[in-house]
Protein backbone atom coordinates (compact mmCIF):
# COMPACT_ATOMS: atom_id res chain seq x y z
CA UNK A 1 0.00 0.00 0.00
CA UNK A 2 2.86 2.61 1.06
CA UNK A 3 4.70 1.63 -2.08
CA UNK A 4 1.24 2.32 -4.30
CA UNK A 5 1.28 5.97 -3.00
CA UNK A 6 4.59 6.20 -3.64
CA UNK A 7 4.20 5.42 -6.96
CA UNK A 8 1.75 8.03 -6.99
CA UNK A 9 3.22 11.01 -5.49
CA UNK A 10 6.17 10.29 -7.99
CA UNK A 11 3.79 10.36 -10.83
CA UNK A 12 2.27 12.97 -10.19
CA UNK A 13 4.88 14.88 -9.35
CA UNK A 14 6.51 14.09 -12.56
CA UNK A 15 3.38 15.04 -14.26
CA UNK A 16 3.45 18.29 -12.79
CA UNK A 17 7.11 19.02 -13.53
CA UNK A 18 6.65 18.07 -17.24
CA UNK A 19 3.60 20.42 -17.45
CA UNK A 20 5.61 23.13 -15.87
CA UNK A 21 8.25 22.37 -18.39
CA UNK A 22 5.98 22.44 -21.29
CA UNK A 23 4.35 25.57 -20.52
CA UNK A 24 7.88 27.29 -19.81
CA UNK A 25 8.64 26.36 -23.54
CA UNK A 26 5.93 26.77 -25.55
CA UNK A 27 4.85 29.54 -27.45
CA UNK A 28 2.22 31.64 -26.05
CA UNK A 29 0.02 34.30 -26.76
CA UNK A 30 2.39 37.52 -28.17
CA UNK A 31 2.77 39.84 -25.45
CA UNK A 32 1.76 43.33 -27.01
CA UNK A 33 2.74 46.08 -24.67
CA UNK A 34 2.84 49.70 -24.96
CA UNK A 35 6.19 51.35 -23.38
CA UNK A 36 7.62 55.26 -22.87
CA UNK A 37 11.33 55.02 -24.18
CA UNK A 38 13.32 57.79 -21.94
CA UNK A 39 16.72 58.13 -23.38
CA UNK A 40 19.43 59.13 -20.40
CA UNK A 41 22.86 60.43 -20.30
CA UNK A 42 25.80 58.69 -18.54
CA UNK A 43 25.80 59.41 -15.18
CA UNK A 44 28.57 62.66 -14.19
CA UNK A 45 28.54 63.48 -17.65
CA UNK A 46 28.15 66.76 -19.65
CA UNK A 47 26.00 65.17 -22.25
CA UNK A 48 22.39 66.12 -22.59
CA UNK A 49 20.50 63.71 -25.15
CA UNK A 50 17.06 64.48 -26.90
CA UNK A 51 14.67 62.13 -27.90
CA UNK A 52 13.09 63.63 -31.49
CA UNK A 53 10.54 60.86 -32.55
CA UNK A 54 7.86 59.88 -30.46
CA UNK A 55 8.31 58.34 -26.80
CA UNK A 56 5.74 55.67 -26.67
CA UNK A 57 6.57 52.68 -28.45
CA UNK A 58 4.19 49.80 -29.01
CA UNK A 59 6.07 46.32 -29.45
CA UNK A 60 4.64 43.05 -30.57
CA UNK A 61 7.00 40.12 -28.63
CA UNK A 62 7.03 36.51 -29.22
CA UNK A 63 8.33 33.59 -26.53
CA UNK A 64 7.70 30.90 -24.00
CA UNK A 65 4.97 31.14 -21.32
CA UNK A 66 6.60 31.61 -18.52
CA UNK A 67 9.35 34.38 -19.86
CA UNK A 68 6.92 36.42 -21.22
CA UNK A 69 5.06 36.58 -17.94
CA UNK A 70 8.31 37.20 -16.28
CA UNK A 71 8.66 40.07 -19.19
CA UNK A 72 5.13 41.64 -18.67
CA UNK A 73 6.17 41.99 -14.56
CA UNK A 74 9.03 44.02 -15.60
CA UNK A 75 7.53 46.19 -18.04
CA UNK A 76 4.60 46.84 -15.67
CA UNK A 77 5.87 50.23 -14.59
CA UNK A 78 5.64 51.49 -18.94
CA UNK A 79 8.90 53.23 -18.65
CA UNK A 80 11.93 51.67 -20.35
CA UNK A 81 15.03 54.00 -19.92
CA UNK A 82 18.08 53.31 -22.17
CA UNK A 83 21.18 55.06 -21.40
CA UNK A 84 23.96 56.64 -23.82
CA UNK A 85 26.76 54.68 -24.45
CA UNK A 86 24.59 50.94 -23.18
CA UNK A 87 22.97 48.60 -25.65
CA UNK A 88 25.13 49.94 -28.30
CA UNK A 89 23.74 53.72 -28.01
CA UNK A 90 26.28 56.10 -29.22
CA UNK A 91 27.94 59.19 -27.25
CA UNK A 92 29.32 61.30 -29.50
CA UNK A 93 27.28 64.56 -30.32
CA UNK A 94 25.23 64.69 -33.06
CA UNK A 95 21.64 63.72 -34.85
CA UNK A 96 20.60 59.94 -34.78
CA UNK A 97 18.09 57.30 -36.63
CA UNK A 98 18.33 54.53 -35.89
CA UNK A 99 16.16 51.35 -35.83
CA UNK A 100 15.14 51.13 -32.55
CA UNK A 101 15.18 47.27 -32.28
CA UNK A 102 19.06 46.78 -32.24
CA UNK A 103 19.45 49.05 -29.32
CA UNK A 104 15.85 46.84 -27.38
CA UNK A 105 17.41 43.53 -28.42
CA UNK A 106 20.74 44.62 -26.30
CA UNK A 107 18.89 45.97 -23.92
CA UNK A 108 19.05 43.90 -20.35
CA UNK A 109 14.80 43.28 -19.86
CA UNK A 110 15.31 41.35 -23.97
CA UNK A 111 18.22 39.79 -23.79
CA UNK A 112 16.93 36.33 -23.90
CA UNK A 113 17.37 34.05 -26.73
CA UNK A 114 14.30 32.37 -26.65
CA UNK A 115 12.34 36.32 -26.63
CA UNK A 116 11.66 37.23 -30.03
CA UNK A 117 10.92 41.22 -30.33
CA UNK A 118 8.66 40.87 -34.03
CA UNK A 119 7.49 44.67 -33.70
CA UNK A 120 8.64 47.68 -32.76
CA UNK A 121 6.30 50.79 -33.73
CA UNK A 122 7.35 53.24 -34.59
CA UNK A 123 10.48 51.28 -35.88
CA UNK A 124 13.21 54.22 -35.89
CA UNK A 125 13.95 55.93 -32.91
CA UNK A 126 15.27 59.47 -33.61
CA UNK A 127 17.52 61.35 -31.40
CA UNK A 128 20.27 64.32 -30.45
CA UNK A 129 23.37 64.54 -28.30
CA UNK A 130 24.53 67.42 -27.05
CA UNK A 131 27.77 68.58 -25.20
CA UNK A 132 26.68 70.49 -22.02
CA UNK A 133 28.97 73.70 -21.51
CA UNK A 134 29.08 76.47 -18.78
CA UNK A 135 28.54 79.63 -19.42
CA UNK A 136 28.26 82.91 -17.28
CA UNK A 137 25.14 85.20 -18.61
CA UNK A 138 24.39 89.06 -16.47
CA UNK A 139 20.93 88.76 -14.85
CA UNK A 140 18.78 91.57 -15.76
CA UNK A 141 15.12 92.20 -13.33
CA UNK A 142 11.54 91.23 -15.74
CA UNK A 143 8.25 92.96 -14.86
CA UNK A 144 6.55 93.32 -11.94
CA UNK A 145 2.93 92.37 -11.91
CA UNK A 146 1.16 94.48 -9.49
CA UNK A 147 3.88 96.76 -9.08
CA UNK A 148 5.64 99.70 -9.87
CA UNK A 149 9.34 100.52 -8.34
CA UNK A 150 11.41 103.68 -7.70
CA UNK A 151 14.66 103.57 -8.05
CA UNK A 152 17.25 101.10 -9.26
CA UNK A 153 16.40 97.35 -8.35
CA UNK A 154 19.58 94.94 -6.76
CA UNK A 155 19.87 91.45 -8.19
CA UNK A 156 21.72 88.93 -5.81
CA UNK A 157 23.69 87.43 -7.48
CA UNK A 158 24.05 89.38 -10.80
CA UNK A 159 25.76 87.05 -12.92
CA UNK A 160 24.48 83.55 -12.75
CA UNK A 161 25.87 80.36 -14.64
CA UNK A 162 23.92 78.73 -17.17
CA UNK A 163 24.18 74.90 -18.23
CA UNK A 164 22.99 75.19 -21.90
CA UNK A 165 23.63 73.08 -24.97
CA UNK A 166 26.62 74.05 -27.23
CA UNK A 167 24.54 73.84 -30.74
CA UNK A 168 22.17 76.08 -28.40
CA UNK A 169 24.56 78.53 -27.61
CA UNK A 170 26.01 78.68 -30.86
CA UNK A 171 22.34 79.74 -32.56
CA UNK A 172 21.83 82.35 -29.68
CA UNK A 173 21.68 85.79 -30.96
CA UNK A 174 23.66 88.04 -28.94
CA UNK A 175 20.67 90.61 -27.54
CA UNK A 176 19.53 86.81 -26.30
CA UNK A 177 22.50 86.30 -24.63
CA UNK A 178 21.15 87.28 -20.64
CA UNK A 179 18.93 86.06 -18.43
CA UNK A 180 15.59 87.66 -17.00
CA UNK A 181 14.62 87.57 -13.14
CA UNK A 182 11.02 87.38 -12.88
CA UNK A 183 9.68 88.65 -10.02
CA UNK A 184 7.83 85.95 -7.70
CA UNK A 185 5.87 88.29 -5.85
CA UNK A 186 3.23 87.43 -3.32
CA UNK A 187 -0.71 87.60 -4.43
CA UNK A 188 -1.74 88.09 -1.18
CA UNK A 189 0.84 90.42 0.50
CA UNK A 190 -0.14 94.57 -0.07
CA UNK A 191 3.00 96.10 -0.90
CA UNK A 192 3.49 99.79 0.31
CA UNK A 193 4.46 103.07 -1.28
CA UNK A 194 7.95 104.07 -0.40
CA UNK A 195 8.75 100.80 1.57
CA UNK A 196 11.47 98.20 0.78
CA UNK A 197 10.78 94.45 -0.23
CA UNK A 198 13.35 91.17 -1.18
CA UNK A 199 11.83 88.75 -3.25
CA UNK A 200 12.99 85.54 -4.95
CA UNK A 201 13.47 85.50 -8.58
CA UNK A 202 12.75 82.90 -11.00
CA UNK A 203 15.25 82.88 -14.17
CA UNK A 204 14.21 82.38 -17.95
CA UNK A 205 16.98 82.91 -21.11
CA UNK A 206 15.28 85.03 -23.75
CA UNK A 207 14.84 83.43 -27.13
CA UNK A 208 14.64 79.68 -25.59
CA UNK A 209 11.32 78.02 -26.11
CA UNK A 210 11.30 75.51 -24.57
CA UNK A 211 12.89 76.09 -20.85
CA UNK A 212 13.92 72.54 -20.33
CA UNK A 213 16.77 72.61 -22.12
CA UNK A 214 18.29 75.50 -20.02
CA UNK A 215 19.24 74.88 -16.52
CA UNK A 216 21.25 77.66 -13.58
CA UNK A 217 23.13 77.66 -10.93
CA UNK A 218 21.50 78.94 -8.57
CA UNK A 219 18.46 78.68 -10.23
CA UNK A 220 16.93 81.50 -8.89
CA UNK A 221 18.04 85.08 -7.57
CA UNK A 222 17.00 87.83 -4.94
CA UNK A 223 15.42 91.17 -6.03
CA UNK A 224 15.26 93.95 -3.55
CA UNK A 225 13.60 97.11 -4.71
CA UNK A 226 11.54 100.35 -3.49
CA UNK A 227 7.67 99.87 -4.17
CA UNK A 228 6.31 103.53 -5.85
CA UNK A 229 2.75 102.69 -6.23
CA UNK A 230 0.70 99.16 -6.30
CA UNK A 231 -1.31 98.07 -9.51
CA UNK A 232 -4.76 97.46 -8.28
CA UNK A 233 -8.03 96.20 -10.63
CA UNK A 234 -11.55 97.92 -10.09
CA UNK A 235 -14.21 97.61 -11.96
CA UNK A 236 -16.23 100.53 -12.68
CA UNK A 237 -20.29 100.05 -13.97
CA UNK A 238 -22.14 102.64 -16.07
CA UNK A 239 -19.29 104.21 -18.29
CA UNK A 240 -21.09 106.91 -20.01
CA UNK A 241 -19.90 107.11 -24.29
CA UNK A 242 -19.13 110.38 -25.26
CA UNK A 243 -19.63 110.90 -29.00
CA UNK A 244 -16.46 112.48 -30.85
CA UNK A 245 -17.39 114.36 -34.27
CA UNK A 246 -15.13 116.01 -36.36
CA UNK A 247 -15.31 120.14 -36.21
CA UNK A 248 -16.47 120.32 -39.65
CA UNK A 249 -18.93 117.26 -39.69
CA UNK A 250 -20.73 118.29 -35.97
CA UNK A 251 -24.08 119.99 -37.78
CA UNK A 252 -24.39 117.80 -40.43
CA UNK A 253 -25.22 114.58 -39.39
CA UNK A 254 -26.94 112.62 -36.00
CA UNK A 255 -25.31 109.61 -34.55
CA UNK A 256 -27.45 107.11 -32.68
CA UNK A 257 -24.91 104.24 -30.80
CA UNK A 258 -26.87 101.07 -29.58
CA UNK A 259 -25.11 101.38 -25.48
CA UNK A 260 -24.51 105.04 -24.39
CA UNK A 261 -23.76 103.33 -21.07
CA UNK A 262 -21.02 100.73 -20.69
CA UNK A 263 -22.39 98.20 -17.66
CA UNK A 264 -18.87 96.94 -16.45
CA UNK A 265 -15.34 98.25 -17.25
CA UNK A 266 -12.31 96.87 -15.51
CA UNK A 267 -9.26 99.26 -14.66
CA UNK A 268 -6.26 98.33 -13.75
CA UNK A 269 -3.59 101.16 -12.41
CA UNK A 270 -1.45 102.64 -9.74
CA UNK A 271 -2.96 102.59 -6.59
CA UNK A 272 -3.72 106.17 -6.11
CA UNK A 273 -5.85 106.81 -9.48
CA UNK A 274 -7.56 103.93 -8.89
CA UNK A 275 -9.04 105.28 -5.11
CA UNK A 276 -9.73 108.60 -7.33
CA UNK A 277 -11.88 106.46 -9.28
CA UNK A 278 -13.53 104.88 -6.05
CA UNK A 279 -14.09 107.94 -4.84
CA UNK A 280 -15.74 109.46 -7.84
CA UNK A 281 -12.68 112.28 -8.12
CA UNK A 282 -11.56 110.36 -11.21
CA UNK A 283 -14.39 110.02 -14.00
CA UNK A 284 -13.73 107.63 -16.89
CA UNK A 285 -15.62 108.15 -19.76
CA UNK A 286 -15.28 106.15 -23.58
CA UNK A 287 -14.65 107.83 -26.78
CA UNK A 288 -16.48 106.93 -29.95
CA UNK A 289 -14.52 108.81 -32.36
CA UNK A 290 -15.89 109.24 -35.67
CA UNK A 291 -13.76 110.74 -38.96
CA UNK A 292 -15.54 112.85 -41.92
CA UNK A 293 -14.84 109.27 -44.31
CA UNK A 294 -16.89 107.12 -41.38
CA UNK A 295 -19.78 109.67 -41.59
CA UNK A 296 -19.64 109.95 -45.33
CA UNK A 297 -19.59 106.15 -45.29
CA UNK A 298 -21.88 105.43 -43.32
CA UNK A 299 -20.23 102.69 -41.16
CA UNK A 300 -22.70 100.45 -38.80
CA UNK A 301 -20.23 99.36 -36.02
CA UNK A 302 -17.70 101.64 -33.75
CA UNK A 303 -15.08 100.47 -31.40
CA UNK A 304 -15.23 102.77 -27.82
CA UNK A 305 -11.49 104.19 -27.67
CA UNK A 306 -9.86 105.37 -24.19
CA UNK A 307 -6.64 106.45 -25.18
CA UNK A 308 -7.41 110.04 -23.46
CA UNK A 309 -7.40 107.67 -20.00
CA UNK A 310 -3.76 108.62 -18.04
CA UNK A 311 -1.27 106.77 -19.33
CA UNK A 312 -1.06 104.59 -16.06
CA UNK A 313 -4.74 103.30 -16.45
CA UNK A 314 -5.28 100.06 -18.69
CA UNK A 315 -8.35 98.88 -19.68
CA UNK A 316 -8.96 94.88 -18.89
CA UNK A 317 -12.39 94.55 -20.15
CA UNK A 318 -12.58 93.37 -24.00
CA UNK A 319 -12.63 95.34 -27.10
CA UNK A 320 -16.25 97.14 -26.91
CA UNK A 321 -18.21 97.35 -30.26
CA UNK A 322 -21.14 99.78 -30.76
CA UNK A 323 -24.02 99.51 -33.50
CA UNK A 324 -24.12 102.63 -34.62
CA UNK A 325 -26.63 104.44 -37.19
CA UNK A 326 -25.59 107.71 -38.98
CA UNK A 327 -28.03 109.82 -40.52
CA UNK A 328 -27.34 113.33 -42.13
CA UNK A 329 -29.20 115.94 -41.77
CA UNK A 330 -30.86 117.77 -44.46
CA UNK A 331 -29.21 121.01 -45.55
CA UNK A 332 -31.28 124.15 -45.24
CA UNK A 333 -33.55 125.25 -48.33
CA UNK A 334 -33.19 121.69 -49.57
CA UNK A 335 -36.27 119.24 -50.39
């Protein structure tokens, strides 16, 4: 009896072993996953590499049971990162195409003989190297949003050192060749007349795009500066429309625009106009300024001007179109 079950365990362990085995070899079901190919320099190198054709890569891959589940674990996270001078990639500087399956077939996640990579699409991976080089640029202060300063502005530090592509720097026109602190000031912080403030600065290169291929060190300055007046937005409702005639044209003809009042106008400006407007010291009026070939014309529709606003007052509210309907008046003695 003992040696019966024996006889059995063995068998069936056997069995078991041999199915194992066969489903470890066979061909299964093509594993069809969908990947992002991120291309990496050497580590400690001053090579920056650019991948030019698209990143996600669809791949049709044929092999065993077993090594293709193994295969789907590791490609579960959809990133596969191949690094210069590895699986056959190049390091020299310069434009590549290339098909992309000689670099995946040397790659560490394929090499297996018995994994067979049928499809790669797209096919040709495209890509650039470039040398990294370090370069010192002046810092010069952007605009303030909000704010208006008095007196020079002090950038800490004033030169700053960019890491930038050499092809880059080579195609950089020279009035390109600085950097711009922007301002990061705080939305919810009043800034006073007449006081002091140090801010941090973000830094952008003119003329550069795309910002990722530009990096500083530090990557981002201090600004101190004197505040002369705040920006502030009001918005002002019932603008009257005062109609502008030429001197010669003001008897001749009668001008009928479809909104004499504008419901909502928003001003933005220096903090001290805009409490004049508040406070009704300040009136703002629009302009819809007709010329003698207009009238003659006869034109329908009239965009409200206010260029006679102070300079320091900008309108935020869109363009404002009028219907308008000319007549002219009848000249005496005529029929």
């Amino acid at each position: 009896m003992f040696e019966k079950i024996q006889t059995y365990t063995v068998i069936t362990l056997l069995t078991l072993l041999i199915w194992l085995y066969a489903e470890a070899q066979n061909p299964a079901k093509p594993l069809n996953p969908e990947v992002t190919i991120k291309l990496l320099p050497p580590k400690g190198s001053q090579l920056r590499v650019s991948l030019e054709s698209p990143a996600q890569v669809k791949l049709l891959i044929n092999g065993p049971t077993g090594i293709l589940r193994t295969l789907e674990e590791q490609l579960r996270t959809g990133t596969l990162e191949l690094t210069l001078g590895e699986e056959g990639l190049p390091t020299e500087p310069g434009v590549y195409s290339h098909p992309l399956i000689d670099y995946l077939k040397a790659h560490p996640v394929f090499a297996n003989q018995r994994i067979h990579i049928q499809e790669v699409n797209p096919a040709v991976i495209r890509f650039t190297i470039d040398q990294l080089i370090d370069r010192p640029f002046d810092v010069e202060v952007g605009p303030f949003t909000g704010v208006e300063t008095q007196g020079p502005v002090t950038i800490e530090p004033a030169t700053v050192i960019a890491h930038i592509p050499l092809s880059l720097m080579k195609r950089l026109d020279a009035e390109n060749q600085h950097l711009i602190a922007d301002p990061r000031l705080d939305a919810a912080r009043t800034y006073q007349p007449g006081e002091q403030y140090s801010v941090e600065a973000s830094l952008r290169m003119p003329g550069i795009a795309d910002a990722s291929l530009v990096s500083f060190e530090p990557d981002r300055v201090r600004l101190t500066f004197t505040v002369r007046t705040t920006q502030v937005e009001t918005t002002v409702t019932n603008v009257p429309v005062q109609i502008v005639l030429p001197t010669v044209d003001q008897n001749r003809y009668d001008i009928i625009i479809s909104e004499p009042l504008i419901p909502e106008l928003k001003i933005t400006g220096p903090s001290d106009l805009i409490t004049k407007i508040n406070n009704h010291e300040l009136t703002l009026t629009g302009q819809a300024i007709f010329s003698s070939d207009e009238l003659t014309r006869g034109i329908t529709d009239k965009t409200v001007s206010f260029d006679h606003l102070p300079d320091a007052l900008k309108v935020n509210s869109p363009p404002i179109v009028l219907k308008v309907t000319i007549t002219r008046r009848k000249e005496a003695g005529s029929e």
